[in-house]
C-alpha atoms as a PDB file:
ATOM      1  CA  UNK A   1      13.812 119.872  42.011  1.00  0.00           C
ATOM      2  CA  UNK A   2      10.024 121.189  42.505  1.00  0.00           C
ATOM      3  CA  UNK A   3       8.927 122.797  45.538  1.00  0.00           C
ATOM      4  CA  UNK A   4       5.911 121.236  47.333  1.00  0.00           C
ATOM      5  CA  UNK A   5       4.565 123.362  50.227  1.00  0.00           C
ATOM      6  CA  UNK A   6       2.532 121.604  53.024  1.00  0.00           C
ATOM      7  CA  UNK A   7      -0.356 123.612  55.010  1.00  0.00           C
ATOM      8  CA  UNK A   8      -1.985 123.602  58.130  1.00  0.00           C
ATOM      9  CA  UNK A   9      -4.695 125.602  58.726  1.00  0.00           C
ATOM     10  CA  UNK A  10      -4.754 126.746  62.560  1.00  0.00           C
ATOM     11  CA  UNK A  11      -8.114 128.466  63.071  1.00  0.00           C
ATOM     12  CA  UNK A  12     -10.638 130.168  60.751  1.00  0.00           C
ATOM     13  CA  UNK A  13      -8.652 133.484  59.466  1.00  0.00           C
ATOM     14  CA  UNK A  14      -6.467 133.784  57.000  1.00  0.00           C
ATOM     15  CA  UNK A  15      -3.648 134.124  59.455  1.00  0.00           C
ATOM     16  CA  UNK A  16      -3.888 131.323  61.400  1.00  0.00           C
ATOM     17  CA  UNK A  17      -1.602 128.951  58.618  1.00  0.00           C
ATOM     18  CA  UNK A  18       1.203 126.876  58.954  1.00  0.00           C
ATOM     19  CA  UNK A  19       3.347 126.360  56.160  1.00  0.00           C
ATOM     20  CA  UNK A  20       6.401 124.515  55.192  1.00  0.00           C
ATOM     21  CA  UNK A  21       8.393 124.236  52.371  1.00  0.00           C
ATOM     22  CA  UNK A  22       9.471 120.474  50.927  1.00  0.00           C
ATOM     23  CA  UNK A  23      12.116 120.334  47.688  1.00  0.00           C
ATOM     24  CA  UNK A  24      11.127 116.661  45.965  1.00  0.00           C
ATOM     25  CA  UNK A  25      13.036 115.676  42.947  1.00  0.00           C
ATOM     26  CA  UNK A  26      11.734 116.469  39.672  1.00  0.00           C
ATOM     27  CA  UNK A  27      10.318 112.727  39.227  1.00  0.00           C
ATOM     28  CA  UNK A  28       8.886 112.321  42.867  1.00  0.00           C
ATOM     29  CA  UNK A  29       5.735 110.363  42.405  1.00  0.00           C
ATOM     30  CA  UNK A  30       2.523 111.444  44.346  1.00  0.00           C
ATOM     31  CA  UNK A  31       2.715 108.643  46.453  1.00  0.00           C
ATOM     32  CA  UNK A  32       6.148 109.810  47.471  1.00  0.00           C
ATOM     33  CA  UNK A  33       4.804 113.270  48.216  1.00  0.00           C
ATOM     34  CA  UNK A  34       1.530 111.835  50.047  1.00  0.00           C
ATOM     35  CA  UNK A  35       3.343 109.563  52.382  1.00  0.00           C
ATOM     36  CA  UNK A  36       5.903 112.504  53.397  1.00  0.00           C
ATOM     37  CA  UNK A  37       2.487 114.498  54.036  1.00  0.00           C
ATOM     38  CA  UNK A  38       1.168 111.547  55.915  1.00  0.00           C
ATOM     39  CA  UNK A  39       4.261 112.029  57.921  1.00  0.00           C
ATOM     40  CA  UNK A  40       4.579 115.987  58.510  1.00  0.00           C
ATOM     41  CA  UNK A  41       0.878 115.871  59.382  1.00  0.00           C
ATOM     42  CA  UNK A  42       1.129 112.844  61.896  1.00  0.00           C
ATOM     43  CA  UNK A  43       3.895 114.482  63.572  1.00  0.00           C
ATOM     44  CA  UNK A  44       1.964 117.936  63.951  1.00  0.00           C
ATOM     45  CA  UNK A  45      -1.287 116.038  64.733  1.00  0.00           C
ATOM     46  CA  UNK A  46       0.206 113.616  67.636  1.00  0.00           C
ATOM     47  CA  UNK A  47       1.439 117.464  69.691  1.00  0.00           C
ATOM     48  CA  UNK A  48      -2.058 117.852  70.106  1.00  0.00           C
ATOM     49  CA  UNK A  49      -4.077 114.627  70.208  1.00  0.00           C
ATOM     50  CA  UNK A  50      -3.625 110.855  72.061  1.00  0.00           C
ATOM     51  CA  UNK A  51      -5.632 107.900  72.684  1.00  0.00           C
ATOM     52  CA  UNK A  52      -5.779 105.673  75.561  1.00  0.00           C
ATOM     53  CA  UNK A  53      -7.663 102.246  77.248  1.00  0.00           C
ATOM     54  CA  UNK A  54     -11.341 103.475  79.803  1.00  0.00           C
ATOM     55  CA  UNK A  55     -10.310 101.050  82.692  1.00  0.00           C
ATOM     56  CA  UNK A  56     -13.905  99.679  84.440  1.00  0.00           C
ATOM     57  CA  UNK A  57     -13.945  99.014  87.872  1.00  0.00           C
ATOM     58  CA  UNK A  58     -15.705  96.527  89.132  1.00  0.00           C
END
């Protein structure tokens, strides 16, 4: 197993960072790790941000 730690930085000190911890096995390919990144970081990112349709009238 490796360790692969994720980070998040906050704000602009060296304080302000998120981490977690993710155990991968030994032969986990990048694109495995990326796409569980993609993942962690989408569900941390969608807390904070959302989208949505400007209606017109008239």
């Amino acid at each position: 197993m490796k360790t692969i730690v994720f980070c998040h930085r906050t704000g602009v000190g060296e304080h302000d960072i998120d981490e977690e911890e993710f155990e991968f096995e030994d032969d986990a390919t990048e694109e495995e790790i990326n796409k569980e990144f993609a993942d962690w970081a989408w569900e941390r990112v969608m807390d904070d941000f959302t989208w949505y349709e400007k209606r017109v009238e008239g």
